[in-house]
N, C-alpha and C. Protein backbone atom coordinates (compact mmCIF):
# COMPACT_ATOMS: atom_id res chain seq x y z
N UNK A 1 85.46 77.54 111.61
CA UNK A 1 85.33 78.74 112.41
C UNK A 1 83.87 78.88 112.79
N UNK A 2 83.85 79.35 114.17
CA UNK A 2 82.35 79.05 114.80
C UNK A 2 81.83 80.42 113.70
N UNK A 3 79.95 80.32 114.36
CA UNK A 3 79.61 81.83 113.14
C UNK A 3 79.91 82.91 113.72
N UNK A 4 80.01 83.12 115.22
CA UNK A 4 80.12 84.10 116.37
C UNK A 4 81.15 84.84 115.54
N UNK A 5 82.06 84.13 115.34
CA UNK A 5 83.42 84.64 114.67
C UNK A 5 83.30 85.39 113.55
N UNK A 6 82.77 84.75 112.76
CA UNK A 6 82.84 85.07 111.49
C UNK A 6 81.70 86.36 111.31
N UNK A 7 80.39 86.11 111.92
CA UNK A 7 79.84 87.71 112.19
C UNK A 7 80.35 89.06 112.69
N UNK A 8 81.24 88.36 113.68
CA UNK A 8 82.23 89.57 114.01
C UNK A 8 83.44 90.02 113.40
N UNK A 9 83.96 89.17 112.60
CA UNK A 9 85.00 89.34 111.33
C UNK A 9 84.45 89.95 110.83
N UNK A 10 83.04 89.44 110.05
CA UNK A 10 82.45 90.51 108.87
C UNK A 10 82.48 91.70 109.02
N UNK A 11 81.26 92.08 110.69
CA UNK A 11 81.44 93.28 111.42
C UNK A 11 82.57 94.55 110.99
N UNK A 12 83.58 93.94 110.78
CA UNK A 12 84.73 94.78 111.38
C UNK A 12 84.67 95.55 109.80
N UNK A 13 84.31 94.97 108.68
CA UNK A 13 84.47 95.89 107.30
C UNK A 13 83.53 96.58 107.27
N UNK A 14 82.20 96.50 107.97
CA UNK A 14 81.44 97.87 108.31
C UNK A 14 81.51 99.11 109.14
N UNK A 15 83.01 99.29 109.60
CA UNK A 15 83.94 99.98 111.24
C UNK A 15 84.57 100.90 109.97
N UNK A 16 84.64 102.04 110.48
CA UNK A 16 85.36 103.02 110.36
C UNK A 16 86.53 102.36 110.90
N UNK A 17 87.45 103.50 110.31
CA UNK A 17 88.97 103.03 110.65
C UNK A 17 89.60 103.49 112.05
N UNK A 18 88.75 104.83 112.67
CA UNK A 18 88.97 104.85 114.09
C UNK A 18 87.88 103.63 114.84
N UNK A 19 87.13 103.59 114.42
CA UNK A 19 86.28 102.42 114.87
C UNK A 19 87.17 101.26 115.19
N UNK A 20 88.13 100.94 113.98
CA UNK A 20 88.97 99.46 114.22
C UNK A 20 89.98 100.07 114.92
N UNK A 21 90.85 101.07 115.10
CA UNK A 21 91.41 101.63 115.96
C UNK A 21 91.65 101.97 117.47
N UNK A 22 90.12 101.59 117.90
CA UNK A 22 89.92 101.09 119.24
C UNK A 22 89.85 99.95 119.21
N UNK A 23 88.91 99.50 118.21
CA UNK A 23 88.79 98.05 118.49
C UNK A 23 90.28 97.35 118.59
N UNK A 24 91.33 97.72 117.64
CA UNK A 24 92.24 97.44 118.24
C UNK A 24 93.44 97.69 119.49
N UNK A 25 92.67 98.67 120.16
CA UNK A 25 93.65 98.74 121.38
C UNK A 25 92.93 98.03 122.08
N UNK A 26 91.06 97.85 122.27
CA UNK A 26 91.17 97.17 122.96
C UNK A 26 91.34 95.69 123.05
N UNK A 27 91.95 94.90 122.06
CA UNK A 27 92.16 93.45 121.84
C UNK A 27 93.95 93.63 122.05
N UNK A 28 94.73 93.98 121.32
CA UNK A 28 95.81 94.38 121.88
C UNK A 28 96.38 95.59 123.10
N UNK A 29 95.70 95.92 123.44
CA UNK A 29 95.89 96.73 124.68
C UNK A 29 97.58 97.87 124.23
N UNK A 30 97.03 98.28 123.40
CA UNK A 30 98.04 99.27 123.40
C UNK A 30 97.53 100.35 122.20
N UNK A 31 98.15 101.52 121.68
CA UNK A 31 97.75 102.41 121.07
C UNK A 31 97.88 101.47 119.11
N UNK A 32 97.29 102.05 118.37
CA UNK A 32 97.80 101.32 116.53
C UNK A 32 98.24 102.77 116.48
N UNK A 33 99.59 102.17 115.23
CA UNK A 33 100.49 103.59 114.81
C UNK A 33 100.59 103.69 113.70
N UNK A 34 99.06 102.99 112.74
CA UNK A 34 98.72 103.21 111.60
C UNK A 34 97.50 103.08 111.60
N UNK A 35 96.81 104.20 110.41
CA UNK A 35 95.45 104.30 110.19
C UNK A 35 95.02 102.87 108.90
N UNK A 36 96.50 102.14 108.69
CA UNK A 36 95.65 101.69 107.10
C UNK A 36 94.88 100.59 107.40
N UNK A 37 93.48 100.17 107.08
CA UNK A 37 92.22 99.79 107.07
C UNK A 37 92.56 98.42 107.05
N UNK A 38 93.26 97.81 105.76
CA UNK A 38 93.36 96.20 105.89
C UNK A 38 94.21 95.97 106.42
N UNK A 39 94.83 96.35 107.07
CA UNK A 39 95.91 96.10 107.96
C UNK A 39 95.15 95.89 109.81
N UNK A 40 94.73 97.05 110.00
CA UNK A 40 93.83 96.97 111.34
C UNK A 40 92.95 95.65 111.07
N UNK A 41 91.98 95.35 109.87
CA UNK A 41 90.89 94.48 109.58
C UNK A 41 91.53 93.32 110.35
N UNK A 42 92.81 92.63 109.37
CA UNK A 42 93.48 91.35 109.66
C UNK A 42 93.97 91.34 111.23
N UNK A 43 94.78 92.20 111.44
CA UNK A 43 95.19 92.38 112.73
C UNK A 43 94.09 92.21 113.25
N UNK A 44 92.84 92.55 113.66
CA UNK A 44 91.96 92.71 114.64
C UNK A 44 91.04 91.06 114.39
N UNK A 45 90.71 90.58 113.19
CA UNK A 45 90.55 89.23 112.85
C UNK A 45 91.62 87.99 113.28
N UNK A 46 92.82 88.35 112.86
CA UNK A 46 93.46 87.26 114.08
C UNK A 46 93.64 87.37 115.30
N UNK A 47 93.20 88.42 115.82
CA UNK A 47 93.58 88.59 117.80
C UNK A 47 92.27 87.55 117.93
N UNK A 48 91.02 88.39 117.16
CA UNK A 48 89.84 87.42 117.92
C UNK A 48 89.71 85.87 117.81
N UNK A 49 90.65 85.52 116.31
CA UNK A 49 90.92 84.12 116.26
C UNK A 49 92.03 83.40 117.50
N UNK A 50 92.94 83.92 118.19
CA UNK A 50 93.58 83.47 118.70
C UNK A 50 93.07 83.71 119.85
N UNK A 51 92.47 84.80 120.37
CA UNK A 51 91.94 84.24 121.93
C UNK A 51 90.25 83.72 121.96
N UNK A 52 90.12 83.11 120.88
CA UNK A 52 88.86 81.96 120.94
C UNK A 52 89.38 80.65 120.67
N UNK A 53 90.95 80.81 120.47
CA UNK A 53 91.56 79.43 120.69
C UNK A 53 91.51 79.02 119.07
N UNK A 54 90.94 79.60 118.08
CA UNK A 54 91.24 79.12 116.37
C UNK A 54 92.49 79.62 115.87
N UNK A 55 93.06 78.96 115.13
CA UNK A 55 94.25 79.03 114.42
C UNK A 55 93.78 80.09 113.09
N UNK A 56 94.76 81.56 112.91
CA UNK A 56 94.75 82.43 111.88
C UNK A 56 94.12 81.44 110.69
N UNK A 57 93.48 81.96 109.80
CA UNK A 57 93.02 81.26 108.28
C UNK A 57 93.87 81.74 107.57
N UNK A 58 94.30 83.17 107.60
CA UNK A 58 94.80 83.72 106.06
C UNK A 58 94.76 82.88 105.11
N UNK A 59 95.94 81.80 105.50
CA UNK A 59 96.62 81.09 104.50
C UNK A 59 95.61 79.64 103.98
N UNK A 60 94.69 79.57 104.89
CA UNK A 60 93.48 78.02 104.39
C UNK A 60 93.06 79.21 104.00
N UNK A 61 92.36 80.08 103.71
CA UNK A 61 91.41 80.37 102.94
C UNK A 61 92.31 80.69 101.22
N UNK A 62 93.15 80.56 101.32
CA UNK A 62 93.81 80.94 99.67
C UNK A 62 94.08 79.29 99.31
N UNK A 63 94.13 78.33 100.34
CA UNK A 63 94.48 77.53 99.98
C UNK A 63 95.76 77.13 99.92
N UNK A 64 97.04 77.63 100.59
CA UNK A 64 98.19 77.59 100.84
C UNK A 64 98.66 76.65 101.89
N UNK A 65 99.54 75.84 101.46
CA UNK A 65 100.03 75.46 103.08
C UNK A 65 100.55 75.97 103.74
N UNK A 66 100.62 76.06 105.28
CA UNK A 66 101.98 76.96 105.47
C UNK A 66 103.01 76.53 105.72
N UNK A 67 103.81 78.08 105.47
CA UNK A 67 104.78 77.85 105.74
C UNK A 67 106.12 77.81 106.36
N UNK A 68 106.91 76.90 106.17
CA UNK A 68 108.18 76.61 108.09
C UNK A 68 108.77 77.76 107.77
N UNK A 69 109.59 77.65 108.70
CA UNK A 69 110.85 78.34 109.21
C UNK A 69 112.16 78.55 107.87
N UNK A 70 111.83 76.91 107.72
CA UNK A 70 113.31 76.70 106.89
C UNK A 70 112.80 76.80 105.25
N UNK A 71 111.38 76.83 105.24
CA UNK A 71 111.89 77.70 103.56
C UNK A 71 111.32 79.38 103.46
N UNK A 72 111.41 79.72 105.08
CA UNK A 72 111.33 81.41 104.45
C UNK A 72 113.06 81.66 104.51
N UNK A 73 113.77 80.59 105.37
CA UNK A 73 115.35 81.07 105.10
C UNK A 73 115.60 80.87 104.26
N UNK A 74 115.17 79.69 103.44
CA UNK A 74 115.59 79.15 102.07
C UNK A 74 115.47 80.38 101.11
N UNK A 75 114.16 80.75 101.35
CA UNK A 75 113.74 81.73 100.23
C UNK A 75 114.59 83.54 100.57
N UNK A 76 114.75 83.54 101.93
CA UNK A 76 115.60 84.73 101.70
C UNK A 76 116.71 84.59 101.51
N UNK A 77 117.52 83.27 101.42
CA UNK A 77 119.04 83.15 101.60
C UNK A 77 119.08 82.99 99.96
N UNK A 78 118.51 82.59 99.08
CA UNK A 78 118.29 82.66 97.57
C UNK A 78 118.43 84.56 97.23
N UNK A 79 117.40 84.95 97.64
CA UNK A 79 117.03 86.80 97.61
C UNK A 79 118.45 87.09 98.08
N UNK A 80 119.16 87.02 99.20
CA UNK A 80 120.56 87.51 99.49
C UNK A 80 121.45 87.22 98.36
N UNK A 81 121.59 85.71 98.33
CA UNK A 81 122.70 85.17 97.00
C UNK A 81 122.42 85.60 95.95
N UNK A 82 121.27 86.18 95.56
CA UNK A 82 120.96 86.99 93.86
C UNK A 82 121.39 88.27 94.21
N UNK A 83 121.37 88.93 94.96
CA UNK A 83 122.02 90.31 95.19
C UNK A 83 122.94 90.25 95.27
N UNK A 84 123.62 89.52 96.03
CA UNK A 84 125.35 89.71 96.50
C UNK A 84 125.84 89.44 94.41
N UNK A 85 125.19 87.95 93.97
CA UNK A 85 125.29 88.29 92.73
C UNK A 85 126.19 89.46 91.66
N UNK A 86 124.87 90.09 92.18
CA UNK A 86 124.21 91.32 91.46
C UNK A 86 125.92 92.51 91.58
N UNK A 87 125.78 92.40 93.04
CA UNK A 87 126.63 93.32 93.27
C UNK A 87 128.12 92.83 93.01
N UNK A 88 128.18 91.73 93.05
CA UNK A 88 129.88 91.44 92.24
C UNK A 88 129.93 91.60 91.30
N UNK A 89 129.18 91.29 90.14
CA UNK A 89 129.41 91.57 88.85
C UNK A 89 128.96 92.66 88.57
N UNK A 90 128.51 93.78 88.98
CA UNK A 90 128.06 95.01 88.86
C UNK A 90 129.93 95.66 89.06
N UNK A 91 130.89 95.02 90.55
CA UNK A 91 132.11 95.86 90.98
C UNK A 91 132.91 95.12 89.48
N UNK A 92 132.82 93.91 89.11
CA UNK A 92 133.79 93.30 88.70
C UNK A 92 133.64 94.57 86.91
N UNK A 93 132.25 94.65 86.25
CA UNK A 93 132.40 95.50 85.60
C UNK A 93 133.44 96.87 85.84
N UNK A 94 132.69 97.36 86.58
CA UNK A 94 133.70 98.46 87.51
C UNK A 94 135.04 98.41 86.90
N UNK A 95 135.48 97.55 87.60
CA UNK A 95 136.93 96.88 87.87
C UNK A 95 137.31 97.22 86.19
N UNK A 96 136.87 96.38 85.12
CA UNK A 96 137.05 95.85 84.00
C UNK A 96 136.95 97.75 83.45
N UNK A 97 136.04 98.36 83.74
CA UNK A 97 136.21 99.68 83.10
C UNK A 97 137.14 99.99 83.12
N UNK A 98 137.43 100.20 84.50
CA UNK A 98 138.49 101.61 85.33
C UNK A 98 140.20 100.78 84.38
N UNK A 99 139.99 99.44 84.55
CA UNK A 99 141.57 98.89 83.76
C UNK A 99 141.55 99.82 82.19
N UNK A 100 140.56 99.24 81.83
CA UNK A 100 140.61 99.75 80.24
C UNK A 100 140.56 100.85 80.32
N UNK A 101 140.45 101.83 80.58
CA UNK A 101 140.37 103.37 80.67
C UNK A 101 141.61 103.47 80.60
N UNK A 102 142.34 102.92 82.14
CA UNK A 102 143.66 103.07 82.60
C UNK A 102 144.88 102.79 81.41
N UNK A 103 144.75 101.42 80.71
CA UNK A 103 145.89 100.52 79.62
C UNK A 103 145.35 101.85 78.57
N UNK A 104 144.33 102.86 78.30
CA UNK A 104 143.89 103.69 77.31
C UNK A 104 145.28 104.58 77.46
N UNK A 105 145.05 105.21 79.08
CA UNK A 105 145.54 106.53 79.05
C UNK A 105 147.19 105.85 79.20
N UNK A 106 147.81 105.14 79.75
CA UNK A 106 149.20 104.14 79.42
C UNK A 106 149.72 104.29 78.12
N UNK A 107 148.98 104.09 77.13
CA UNK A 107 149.82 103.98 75.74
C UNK A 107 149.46 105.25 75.15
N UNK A 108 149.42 105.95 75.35
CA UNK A 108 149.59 107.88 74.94
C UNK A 108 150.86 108.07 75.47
């Protein structure tokens, strides 16, 4: 990343939060419909990375690779299948109560 960049990245954690608030309408050209600070920071750090033609860092600077398509499905279609899980054997208990209650009140 050239230094141009990166002085003006820095820049932006010395900005008030209406400060980044313009700064971000004027890089995205539209109003922000949140005041929170690291949120504007990043947002306003990757607009200037992408129209100087550099690719976002987030993820090189932690050292991450990134990542596809097919393992954020992977990883939410895992998160779905542990819930759905969750929720069958949560009804199937259910189920297993409401019988035994039922064979209870039967033999009275």
């Amino acid at each position: 990343m050239p230094g141009d960049i990166a002085k003006e990245i820095d820049a932006l954690n010395q900005m008030t939060t209406s400060e980044l608030a313009e700064r971000y309408e004027e890089l995205h050209g539209q109003p922000v419909r949140t005041r929170h600070r690291a949120y504007l920071i990043r947002k306003i750090a990757w607009r200037i990375q992408a129209i100087r033609g550099h690719p976002p860092i987030s993820r090189a600077i932690r050292g991450h690779p990134p990542i596809s398509w097919k393992e954020r499905l992977r990883t939410r279609a895992s998160l779905a299948a542990a819930a759905l899980h969750e929720t069958v054997r949560w009804c199937w208990g259910a189920i297993a109560a409401a019988l035994t209650a039922s064979s209870h009140l039967r033999r009275r």
